[in-house]
Structures are given as C-alpha cells and as structure tokens.
C-alpha atoms as a PDB file:
ATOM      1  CA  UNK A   1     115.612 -18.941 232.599  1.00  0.00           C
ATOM      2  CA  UNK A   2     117.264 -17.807 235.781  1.00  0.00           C
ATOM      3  CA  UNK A   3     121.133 -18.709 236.060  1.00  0.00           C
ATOM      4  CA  UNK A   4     121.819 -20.412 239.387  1.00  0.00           C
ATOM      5  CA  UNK A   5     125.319 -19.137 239.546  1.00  0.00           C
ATOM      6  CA  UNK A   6     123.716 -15.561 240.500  1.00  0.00           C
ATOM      7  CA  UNK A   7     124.169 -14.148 244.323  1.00  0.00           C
ATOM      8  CA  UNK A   8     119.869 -14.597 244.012  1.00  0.00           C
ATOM      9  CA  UNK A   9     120.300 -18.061 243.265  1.00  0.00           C
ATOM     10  CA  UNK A  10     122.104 -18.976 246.068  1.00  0.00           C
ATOM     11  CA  UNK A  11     120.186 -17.296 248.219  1.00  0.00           C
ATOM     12  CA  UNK A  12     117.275 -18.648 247.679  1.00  0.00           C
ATOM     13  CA  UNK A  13     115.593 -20.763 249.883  1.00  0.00           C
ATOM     14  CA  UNK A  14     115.270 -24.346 250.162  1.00  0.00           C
ATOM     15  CA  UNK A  15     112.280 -26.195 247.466  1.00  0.00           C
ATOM     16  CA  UNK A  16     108.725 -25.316 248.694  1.00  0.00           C
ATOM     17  CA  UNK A  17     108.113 -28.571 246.646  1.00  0.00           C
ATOM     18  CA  UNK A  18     110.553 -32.234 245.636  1.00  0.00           C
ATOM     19  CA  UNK A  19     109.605 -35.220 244.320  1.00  0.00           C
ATOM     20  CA  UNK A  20     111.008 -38.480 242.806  1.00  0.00           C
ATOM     21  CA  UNK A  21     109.180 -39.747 239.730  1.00  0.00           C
ATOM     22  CA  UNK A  22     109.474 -43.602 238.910  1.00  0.00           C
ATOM     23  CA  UNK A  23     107.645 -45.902 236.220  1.00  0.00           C
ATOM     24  CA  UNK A  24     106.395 -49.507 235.839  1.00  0.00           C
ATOM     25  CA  UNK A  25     108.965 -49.935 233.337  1.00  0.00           C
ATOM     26  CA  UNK A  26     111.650 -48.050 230.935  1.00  0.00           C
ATOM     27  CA  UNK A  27     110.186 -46.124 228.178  1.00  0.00           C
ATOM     28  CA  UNK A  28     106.404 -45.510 229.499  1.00  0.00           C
ATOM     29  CA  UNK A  29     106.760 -41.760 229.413  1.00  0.00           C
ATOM     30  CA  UNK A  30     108.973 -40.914 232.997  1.00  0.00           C
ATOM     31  CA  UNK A  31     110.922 -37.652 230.913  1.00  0.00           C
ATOM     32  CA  UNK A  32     107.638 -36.656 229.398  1.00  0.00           C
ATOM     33  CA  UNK A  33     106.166 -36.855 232.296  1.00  0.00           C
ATOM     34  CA  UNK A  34     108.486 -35.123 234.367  1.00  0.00           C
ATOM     35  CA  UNK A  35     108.617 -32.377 231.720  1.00  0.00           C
ATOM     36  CA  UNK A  36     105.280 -31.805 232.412  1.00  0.00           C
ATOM     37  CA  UNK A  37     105.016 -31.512 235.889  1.00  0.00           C
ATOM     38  CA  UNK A  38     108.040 -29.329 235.187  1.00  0.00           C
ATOM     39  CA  UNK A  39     106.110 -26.844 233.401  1.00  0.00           C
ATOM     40  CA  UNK A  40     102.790 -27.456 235.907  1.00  0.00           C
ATOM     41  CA  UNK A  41     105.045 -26.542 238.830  1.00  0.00           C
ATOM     42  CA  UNK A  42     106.606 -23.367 236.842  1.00  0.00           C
ATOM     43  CA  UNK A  43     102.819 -21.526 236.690  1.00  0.00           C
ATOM     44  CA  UNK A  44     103.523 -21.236 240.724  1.00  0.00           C
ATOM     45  CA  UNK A  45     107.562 -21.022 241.769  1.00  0.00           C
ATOM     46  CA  UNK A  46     109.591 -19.419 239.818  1.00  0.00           C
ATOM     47  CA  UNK A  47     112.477 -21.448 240.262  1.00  0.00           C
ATOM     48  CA  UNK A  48     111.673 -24.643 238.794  1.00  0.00           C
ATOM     49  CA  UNK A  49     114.239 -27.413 238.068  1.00  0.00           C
ATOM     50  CA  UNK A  50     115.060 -30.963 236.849  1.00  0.00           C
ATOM     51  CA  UNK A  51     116.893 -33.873 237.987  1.00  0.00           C
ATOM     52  CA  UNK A  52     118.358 -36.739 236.237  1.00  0.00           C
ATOM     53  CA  UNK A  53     120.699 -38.193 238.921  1.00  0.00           C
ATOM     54  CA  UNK A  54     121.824 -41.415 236.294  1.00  0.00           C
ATOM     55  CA  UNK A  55     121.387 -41.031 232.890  1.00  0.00           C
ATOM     56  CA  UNK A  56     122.508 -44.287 230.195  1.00  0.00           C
ATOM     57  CA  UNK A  57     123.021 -43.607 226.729  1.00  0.00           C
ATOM     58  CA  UNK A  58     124.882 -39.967 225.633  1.00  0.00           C
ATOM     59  CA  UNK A  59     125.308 -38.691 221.912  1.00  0.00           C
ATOM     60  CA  UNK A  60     127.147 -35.724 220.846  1.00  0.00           C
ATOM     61  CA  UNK A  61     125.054 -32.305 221.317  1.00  0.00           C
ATOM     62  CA  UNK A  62     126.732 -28.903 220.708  1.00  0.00           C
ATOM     63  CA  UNK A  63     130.608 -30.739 220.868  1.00  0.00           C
ATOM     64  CA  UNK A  64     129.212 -31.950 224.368  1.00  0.00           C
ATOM     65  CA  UNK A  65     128.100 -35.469 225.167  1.00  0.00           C
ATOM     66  CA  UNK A  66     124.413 -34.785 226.640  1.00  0.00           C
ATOM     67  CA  UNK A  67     121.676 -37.147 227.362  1.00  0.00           C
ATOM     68  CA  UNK A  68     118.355 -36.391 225.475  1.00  0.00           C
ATOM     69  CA  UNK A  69     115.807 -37.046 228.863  1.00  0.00           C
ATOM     70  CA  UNK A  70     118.565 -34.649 230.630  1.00  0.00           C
ATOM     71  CA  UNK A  71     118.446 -32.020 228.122  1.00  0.00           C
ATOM     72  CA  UNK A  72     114.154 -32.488 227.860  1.00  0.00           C
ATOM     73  CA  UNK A  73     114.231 -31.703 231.656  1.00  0.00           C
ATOM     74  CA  UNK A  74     117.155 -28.717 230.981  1.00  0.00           C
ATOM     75  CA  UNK A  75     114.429 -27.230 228.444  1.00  0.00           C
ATOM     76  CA  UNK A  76     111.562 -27.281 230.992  1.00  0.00           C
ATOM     77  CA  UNK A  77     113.163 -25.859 233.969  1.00  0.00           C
ATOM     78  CA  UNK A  78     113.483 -22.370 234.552  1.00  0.00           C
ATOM     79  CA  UNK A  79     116.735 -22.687 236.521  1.00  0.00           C
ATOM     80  CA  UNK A  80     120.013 -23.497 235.000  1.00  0.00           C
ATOM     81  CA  UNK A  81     122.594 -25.429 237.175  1.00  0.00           C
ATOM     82  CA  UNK A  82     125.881 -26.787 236.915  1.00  0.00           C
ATOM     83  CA  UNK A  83     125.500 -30.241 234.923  1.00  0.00           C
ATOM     84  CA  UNK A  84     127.214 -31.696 237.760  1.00  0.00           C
ATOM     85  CA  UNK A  85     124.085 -31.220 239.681  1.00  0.00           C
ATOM     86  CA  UNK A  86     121.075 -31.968 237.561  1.00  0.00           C
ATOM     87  CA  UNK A  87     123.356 -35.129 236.565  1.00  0.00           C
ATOM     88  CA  UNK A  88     125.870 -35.923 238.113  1.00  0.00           C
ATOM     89  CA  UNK A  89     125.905 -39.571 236.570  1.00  0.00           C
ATOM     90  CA  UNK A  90     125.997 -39.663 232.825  1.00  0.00           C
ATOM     91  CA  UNK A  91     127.061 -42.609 231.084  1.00  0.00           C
ATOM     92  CA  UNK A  92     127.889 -43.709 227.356  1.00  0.00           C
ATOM     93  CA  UNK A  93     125.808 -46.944 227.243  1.00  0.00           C
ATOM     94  CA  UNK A  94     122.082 -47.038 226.711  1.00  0.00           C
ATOM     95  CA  UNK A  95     122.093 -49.887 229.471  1.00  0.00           C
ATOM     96  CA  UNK A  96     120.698 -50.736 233.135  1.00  0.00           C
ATOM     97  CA  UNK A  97     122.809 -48.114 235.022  1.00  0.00           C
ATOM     98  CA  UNK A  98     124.818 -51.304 236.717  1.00  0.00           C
ATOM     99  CA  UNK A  99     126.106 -52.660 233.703  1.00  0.00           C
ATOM    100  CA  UNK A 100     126.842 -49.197 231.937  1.00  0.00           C
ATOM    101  CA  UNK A 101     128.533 -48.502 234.528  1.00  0.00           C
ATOM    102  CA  UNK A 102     130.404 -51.249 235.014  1.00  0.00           C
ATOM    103  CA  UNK A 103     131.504 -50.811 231.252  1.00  0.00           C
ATOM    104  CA  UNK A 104     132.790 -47.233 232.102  1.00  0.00           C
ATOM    105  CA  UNK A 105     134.966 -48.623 234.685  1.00  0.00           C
ATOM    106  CA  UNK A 106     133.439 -47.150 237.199  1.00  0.00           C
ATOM    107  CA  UNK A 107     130.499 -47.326 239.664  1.00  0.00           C
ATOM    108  CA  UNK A 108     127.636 -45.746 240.998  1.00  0.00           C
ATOM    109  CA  UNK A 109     127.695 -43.558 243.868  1.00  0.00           C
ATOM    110  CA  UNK A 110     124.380 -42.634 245.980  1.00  0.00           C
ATOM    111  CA  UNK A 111     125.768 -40.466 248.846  1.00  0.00           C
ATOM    112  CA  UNK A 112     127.425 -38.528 245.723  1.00  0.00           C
ATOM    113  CA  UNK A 113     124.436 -38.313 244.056  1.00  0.00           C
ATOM    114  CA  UNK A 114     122.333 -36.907 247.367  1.00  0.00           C
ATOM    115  CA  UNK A 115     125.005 -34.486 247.932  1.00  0.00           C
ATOM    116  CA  UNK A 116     124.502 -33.299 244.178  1.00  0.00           C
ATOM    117  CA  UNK A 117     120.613 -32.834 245.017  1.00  0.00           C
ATOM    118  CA  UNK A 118     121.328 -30.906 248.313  1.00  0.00           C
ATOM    119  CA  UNK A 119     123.185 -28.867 246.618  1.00  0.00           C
ATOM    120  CA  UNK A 120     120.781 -28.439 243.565  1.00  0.00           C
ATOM    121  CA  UNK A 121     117.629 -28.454 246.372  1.00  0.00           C
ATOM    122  CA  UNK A 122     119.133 -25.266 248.015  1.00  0.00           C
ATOM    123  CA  UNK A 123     118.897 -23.016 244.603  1.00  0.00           C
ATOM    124  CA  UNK A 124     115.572 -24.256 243.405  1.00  0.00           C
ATOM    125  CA  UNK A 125     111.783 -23.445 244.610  1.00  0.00           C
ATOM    126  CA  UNK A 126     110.248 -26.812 243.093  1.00  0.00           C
ATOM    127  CA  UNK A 127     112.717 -29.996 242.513  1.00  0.00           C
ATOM    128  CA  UNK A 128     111.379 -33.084 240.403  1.00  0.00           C
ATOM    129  CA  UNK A 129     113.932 -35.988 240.594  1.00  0.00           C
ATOM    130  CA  UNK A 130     113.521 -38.125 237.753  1.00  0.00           C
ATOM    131  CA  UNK A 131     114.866 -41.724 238.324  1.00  0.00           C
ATOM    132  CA  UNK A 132     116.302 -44.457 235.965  1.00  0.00           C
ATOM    133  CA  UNK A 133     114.178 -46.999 234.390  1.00  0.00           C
ATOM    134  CA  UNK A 134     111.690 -48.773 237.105  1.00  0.00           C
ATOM    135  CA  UNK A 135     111.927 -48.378 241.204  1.00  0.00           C
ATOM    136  CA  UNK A 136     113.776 -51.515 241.504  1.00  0.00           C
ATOM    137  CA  UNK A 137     116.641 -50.699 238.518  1.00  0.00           C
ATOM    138  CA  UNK A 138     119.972 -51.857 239.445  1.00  0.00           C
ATOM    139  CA  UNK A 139     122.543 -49.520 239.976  1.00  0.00           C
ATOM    140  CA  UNK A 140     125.299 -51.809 241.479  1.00  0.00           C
ATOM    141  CA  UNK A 141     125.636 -55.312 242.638  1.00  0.00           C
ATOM    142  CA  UNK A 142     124.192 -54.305 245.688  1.00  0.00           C
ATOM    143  CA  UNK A 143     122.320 -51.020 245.427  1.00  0.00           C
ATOM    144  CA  UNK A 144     118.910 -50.535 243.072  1.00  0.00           C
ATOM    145  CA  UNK A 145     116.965 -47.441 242.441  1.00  0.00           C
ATOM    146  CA  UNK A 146     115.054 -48.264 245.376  1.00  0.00           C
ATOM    147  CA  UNK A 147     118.012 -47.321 247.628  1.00  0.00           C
ATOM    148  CA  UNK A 148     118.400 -44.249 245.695  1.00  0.00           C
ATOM    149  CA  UNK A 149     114.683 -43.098 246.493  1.00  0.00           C
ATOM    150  CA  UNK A 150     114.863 -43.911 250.254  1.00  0.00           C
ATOM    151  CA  UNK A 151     118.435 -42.144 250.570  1.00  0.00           C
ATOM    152  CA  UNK A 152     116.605 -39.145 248.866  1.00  0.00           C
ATOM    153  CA  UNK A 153     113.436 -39.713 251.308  1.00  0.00           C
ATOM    154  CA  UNK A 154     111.491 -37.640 248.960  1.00  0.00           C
ATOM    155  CA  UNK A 155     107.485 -38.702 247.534  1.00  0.00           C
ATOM    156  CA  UNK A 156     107.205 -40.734 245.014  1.00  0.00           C
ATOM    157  CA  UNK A 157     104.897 -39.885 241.587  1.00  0.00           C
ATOM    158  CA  UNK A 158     104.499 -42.743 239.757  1.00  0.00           C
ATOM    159  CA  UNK A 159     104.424 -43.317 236.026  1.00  0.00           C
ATOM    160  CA  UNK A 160     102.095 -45.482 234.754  1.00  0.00           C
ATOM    161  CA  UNK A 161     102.593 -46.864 231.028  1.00  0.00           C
ATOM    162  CA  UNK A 162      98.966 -47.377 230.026  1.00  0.00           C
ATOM    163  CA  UNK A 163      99.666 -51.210 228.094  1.00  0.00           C
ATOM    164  CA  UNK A 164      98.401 -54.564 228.838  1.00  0.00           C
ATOM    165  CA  UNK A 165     100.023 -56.126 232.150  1.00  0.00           C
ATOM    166  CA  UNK A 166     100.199 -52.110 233.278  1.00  0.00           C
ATOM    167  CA  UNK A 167      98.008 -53.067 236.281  1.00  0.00           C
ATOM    168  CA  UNK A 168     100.477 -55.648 238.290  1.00  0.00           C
ATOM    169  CA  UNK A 169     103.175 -53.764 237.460  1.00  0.00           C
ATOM    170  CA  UNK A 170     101.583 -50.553 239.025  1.00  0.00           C
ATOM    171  CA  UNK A 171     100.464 -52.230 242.255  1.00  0.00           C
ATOM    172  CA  UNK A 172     103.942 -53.923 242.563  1.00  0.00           C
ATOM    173  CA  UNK A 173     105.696 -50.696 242.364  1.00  0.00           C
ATOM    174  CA  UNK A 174     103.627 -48.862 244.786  1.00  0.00           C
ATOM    175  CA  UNK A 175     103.795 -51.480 247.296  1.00  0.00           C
ATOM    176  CA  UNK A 176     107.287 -51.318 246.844  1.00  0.00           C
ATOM    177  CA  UNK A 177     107.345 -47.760 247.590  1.00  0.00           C
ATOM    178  CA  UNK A 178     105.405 -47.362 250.661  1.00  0.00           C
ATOM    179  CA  UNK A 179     107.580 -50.723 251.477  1.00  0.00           C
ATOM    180  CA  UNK A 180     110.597 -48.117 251.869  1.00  0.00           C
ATOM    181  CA  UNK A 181     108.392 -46.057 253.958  1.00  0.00           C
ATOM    182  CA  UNK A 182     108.051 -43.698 251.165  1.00  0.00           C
ATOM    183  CA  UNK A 183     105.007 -41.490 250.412  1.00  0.00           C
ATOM    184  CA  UNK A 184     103.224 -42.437 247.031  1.00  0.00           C
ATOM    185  CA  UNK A 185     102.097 -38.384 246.857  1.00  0.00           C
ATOM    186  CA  UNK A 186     100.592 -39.846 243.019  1.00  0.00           C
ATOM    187  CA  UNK A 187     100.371 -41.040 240.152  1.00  0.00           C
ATOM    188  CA  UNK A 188     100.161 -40.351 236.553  1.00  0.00           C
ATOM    189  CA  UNK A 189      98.541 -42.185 233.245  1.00  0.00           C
ATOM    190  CA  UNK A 190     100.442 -42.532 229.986  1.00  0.00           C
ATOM    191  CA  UNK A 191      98.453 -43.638 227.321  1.00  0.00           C
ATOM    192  CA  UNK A 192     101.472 -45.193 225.453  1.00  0.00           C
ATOM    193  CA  UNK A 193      99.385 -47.839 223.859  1.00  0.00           C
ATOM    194  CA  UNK A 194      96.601 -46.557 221.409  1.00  0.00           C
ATOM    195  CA  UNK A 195      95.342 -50.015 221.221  1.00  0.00           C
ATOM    196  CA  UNK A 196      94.868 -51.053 224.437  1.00  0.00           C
ATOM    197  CA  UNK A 197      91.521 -52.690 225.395  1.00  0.00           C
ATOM    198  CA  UNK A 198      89.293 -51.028 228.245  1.00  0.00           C
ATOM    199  CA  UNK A 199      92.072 -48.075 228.995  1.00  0.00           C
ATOM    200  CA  UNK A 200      89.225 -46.337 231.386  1.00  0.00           C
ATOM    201  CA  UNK A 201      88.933 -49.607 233.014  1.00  0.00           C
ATOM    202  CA  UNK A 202      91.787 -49.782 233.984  1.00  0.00           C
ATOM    203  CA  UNK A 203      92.262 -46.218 234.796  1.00  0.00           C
ATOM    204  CA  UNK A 204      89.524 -46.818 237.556  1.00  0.00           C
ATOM    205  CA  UNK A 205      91.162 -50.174 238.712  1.00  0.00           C
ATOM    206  CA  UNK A 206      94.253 -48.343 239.454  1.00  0.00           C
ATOM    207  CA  UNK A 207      92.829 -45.517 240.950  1.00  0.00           C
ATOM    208  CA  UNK A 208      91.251 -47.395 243.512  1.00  0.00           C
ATOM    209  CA  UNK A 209      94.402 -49.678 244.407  1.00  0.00           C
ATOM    210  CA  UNK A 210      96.988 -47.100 243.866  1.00  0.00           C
ATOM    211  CA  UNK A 211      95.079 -45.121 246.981  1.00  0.00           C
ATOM    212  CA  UNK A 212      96.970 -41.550 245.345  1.00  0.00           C
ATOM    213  CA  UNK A 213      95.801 -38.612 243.132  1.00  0.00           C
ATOM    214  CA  UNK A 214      95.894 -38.783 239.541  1.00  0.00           C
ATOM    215  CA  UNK A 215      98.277 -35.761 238.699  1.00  0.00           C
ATOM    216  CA  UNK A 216      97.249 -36.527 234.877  1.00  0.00           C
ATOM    217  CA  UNK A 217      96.541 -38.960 232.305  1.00  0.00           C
ATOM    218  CA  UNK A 218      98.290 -38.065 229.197  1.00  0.00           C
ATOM    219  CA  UNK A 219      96.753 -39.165 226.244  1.00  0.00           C
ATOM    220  CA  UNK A 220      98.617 -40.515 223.370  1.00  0.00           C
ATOM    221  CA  UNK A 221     100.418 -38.465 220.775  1.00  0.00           C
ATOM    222  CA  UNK A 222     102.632 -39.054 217.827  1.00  0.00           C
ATOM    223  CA  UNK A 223     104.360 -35.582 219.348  1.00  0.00           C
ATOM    224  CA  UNK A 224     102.969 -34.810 222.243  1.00  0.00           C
ATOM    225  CA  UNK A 225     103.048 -30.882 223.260  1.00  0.00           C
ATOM    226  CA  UNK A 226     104.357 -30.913 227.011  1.00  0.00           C
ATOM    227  CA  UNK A 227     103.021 -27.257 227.705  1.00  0.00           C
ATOM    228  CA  UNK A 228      99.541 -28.456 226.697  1.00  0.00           C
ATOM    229  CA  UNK A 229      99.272 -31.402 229.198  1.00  0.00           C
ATOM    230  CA  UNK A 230      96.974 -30.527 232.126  1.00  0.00           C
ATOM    231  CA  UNK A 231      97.883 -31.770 235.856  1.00  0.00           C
ATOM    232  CA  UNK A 232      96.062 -31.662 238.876  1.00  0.00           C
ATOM    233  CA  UNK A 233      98.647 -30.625 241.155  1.00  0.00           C
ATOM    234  CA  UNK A 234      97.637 -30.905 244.939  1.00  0.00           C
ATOM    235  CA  UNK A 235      97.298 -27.539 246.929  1.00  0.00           C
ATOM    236  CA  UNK A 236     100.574 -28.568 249.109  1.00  0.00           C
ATOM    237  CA  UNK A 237     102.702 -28.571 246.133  1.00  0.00           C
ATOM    238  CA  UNK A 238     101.419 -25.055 244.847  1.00  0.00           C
ATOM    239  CA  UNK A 239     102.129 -23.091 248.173  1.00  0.00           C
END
C-alpha cells in the first residue's frame, strides 16, 4: 500500500476514474460492493482508494474508534490517507446519519465533506465514494444524500439488493439520480436473498429499465471472497 503522505503522493495527478456508489436500501451489499470495484479498479491504477464520507455506528479497533465498512474500504485500497479524508464524518450511533448526528451534538457538513474528497481526489488515480444508506438518506433537516451526490457531481453505480420489492426500489433510485442530473455510469446485482423467486427475471427487468451496464452480479455467499468477484468495468474507467 502506498502512503499518501509521500512527496509521490502528492504529486500525483488528479483520479483518471471517481464514482459515488448508492443502494436501494441499507444493508444490500454497498461496502462489499465497493470493495470490489476497489480491487477491479486496482488491476489498472495503482493508486486506488476508498471513501466513506458519513459513517454511523463505531466500535473500538486497535484503541481507535473505527467503522467496520470504513476499515473494509481501508483494506481494499492501495493508498493510505489521513482518516480525515476517507471519513471525515464518523459517528457513534448505528443510526440515519441525521439523527446520529443530532445525538453527537453536532451536524453534518457537505461543503466539508467535498473539500475532504478534493483533497483525497488529488492523491489518488481511481476514487470510489461510498455513500450512506439509500440516495435519498437524511443527513440533516434539510440536506439528504441526494445533495451530497450532486455537490460531489460524480456518476452514480448503483447497488441493487437482489430481494422481493428490489425492482421499484431500483427504478425509483435511478430516476432519482438522473433527476439530479447525475450520470447512472451502472449498476450492480447483489444476490442477498438466496430465496428469491425468478432472480434472472428480474435481473433482465432491471437491465432493461435501469438503461446502464451491469458492473457485476454478485452471487450470494455466507463469506463472500471480494478478490474473487468479477466486474465488467467499462473501457473509460480502465484508461
């Protein structure tokens, strides 16, 4: 892993490639996802990194309080930056980011956060942004994860839990994206329910209303390997 505190580090230039990767919900697979498209990105830039600009819900790691989606992203970058960067919102509670915050006494700032990823953008090669629960989270009594995606301006990649109901929640979310005049640059499957009638069904559904490449659809696993996951990354995001 390079150390972005090196003279090479910050001198290297801004991301070839950024994204920000959203779900249709909390807990269908955004961290394992964004792991993997981590390491997918790594077999062409060298200086590979994630982003968890708001993270709820910190335990004790080491004697420090960590996150465990921040520290799955740490572990499949191959840049290490200041944990102000790659988050620069951690908070105790495992709670929408509005309320958790609220409980910290204090509040969620966006411009702080896109200063955080200029700064992070300007060391790395590839950036993958991975944002809180769903695209429409609320981060303050005014502000949702929405705002935080169009004040990025970066594409979108789109997680979609593979479950019952998966297919209105999927075509909500992406109309909500291009809605904010965002690019939906894809999508990805996660095969989070083994029971789940007609999965390929639906897998064709969406790809014809999603109108996006399917990166990759991750089959289910008890514990899945993230280096073994294949994408389909588009030629753009390998230059």
């Amino acid at each position: 892993m390079t150390d972005a505190s090196t003279p090479e580090a910050e001198a290297a230039p801004r991301p070839r490639f950024a994204c920000f990767v959203t779900g249709t919900d909390t807990g269908v697979g955004k961290t394992l996802a964004s792991a993997g498209l981590l390491h997918a990105l790594a077999r062409h830039h060298a200086r590979v990194v994630g982003m968890k600009p708001i993270a709820a819900g910190a335990e004790p790691h080491g004697g420090v309080w960590a996150n465990d989606d921040v520290l799955a992203l740490r572990a499949a970058s191959t840049l290490a930056v200041p944990a102000a960067l790659d988050n620069p919102v951690l908070l105790p509670d495992p709670l929408s980011p509005h309320i958790a915050a609220r409980r910290a006494g204090t509040r969620i700032d966006i411009a702080h956060i896109v200063r955080s990823y200029r700064a992070l953008a300007a060391m790395a090669d590839a950036v993958v942004v991975e944002g809180a629960g769903g695209f429409h989270v609320p981060l303050s009594d005014t502000d949702t994860g929405a705002d935080l995606a169009r004040a990025l301006g970066l594409p979108v990649v789109l997680v979609v839990g593979m479950r019952l109901g998966c297919l209105n929640h999927a075509a909500l979310t992406a109309d909500a994206v291009r809605a904010r005049g965002l690019p939906l640059a894809g999508w990805i499957a996660n095969r989070i329910d083994p029971l789940m009638l007609a999965p390929d069904d639906n897998l064709r559904w969406l790809a014809q209303r999603l109108r996006a490449p399917l990166l990759a659809d991750i089959p289910h696993q008890a514990a899945p390997d993230i280096r073994a996951l294949h994408f389909d990354l588009p030629a753009a995001w390998t230059a």
